[in-house]
N, C-alpha and C. Protein backbone atom coordinates (compact mmCIF):
# COMPACT_ATOMS: atom_id res chain seq x y z
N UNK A 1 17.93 34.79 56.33
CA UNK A 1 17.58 34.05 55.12
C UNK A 1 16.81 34.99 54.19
N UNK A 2 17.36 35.12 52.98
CA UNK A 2 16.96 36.21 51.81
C UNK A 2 15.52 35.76 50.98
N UNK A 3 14.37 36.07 51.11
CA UNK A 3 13.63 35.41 50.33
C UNK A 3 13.19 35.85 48.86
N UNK A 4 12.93 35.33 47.65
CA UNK A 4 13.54 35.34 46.42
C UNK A 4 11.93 35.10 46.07
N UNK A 5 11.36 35.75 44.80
CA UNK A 5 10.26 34.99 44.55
C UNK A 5 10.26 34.15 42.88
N UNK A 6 9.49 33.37 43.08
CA UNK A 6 10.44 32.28 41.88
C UNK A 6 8.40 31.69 41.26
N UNK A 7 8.48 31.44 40.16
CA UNK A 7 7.52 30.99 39.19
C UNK A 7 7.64 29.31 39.43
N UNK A 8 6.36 28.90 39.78
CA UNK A 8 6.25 27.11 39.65
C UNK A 8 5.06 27.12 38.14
N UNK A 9 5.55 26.00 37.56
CA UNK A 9 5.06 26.03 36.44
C UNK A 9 4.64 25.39 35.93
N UNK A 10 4.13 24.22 35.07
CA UNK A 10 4.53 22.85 34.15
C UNK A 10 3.77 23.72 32.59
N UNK A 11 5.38 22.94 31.83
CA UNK A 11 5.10 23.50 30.69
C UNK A 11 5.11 22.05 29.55
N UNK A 12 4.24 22.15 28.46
CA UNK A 12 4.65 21.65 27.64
C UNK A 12 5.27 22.03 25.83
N UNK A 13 6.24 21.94 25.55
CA UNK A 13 6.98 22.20 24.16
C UNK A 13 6.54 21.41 23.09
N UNK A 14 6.45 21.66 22.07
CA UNK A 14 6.19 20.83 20.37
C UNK A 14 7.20 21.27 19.70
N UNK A 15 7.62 20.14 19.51
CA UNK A 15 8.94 20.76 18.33
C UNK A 15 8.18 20.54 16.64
N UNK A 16 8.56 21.36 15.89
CA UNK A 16 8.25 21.67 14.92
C UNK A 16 8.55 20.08 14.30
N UNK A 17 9.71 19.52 14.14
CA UNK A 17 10.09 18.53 13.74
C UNK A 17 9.79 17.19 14.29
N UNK A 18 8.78 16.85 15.18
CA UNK A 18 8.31 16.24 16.01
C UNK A 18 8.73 16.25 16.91
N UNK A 19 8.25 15.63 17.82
CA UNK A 19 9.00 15.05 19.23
C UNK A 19 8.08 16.26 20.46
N UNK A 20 8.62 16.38 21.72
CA UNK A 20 8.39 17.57 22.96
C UNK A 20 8.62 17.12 24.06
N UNK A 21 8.59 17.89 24.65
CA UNK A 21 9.24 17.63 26.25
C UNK A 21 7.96 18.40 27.28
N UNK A 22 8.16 17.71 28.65
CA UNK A 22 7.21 18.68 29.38
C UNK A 22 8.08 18.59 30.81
N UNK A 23 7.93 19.71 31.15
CA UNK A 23 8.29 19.90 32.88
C UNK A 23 6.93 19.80 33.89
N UNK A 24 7.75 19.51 34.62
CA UNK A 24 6.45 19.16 35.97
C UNK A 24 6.98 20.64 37.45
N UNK A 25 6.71 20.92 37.72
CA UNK A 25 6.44 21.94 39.16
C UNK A 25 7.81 22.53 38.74
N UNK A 26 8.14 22.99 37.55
CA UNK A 26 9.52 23.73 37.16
C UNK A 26 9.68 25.10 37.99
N UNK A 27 10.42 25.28 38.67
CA UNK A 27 10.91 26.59 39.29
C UNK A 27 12.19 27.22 38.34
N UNK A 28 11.89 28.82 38.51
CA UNK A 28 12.74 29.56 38.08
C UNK A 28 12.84 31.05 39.19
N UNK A 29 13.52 31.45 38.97
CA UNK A 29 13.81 32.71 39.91
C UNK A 29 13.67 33.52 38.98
N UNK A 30 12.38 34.68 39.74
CA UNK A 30 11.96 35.86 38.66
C UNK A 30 12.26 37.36 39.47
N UNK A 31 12.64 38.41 38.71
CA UNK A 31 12.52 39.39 39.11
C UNK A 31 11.38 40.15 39.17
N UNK A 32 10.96 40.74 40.34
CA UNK A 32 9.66 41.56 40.35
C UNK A 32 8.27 40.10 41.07
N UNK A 33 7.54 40.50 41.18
CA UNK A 33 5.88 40.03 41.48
C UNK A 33 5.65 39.29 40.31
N UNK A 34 5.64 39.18 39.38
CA UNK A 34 4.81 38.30 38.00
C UNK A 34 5.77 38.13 37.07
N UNK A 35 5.57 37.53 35.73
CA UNK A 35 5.91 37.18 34.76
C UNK A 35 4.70 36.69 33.83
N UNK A 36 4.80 37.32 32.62
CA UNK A 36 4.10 36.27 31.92
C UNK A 36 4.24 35.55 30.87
N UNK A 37 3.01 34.59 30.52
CA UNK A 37 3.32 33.44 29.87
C UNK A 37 4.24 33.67 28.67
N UNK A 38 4.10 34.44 27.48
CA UNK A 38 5.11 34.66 26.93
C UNK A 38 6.52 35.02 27.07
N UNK A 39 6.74 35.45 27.76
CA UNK A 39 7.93 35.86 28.16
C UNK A 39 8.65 34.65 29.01
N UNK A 40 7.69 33.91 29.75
CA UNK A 40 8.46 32.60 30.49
C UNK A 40 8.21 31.04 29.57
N UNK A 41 7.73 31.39 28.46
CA UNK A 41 8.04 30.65 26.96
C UNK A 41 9.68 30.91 26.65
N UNK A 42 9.43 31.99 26.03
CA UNK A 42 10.35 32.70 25.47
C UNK A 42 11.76 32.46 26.27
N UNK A 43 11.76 32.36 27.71
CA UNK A 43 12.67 32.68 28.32
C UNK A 43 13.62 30.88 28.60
N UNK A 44 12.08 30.00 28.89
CA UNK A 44 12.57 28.41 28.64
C UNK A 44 13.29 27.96 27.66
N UNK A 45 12.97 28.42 26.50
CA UNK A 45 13.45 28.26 24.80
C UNK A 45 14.73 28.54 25.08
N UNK A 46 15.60 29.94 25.35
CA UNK A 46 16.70 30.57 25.48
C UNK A 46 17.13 29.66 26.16
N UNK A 47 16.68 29.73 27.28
CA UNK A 47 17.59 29.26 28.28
C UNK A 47 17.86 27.93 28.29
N UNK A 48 17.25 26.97 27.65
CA UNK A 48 17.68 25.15 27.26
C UNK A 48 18.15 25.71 25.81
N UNK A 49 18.40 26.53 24.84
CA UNK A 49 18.75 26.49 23.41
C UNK A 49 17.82 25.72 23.11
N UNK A 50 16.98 25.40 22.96
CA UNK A 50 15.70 24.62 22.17
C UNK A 50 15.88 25.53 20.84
N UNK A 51 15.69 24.24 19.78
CA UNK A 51 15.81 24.62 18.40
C UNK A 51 14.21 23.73 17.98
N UNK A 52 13.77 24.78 16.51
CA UNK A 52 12.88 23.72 16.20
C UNK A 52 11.57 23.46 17.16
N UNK A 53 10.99 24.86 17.59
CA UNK A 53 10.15 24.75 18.82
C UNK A 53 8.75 25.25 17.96
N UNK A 54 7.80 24.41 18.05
CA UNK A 54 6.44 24.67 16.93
C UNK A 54 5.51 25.66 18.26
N UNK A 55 5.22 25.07 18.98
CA UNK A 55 4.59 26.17 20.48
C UNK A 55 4.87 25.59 21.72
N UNK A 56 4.83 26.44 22.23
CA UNK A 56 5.00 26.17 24.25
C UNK A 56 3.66 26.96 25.19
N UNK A 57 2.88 25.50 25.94
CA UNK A 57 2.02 25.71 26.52
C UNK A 57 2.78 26.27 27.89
N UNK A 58 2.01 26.90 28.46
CA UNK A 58 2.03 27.04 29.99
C UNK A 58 1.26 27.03 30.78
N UNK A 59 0.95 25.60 32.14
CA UNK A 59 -0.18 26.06 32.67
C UNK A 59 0.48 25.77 34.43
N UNK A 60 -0.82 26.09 35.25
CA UNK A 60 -1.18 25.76 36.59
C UNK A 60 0.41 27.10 37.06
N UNK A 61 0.72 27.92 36.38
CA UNK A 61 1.75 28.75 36.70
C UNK A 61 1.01 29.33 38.26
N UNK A 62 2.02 29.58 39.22
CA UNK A 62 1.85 30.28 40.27
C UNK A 62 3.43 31.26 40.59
N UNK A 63 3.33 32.48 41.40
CA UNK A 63 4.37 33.11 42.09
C UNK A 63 4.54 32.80 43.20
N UNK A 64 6.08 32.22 43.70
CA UNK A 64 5.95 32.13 45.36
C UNK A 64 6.99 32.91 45.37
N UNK A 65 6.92 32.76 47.29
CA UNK A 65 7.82 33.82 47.95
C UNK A 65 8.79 32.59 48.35
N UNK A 66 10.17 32.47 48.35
CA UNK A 66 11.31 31.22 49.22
C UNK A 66 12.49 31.36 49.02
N UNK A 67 12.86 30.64 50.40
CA UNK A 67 14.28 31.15 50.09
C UNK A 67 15.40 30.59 49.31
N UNK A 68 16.29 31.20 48.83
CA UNK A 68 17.10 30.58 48.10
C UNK A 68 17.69 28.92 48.55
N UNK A 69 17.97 28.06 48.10
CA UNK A 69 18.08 26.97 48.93
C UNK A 69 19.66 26.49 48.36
N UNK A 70 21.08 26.99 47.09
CA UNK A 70 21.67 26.85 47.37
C UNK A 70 22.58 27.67 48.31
């Protein structure tokens, strides 16, 4: 079993035009030991196409070690 290390997160978004969304214990699979907050902004935005994004908080972020589970 390959173990992968992946970012737990909860973020919250403001859209410029009102409205936002928030994730709760969001996992992503990262390359390397860390990431940071900008870049795993930056990288949420891309990766849902979020348009219309005023700022993106990030908190309680941690790195784990696990294994892939599909």
């Amino acid at each position: 079993m390959t173990m992968q290390k992946r970012v737990v997160f909860d973020f919250e978004i403001d859209f410029s035009n009102g409205g936002g969304l928030q994730g709760q214990d969001f996992r992503l699979d990262i390359d390397g030991d860390d990431i940071g907050d900008e870049a795993l902004a930056d990288y949420i935005v891309h990766d849902m196409r979020l348009l219309m994004v005023g700022s993106v908080r990030i908190r309680n972020k941690r790195i784990i070690a696990e294994a892939h589970k599909r």
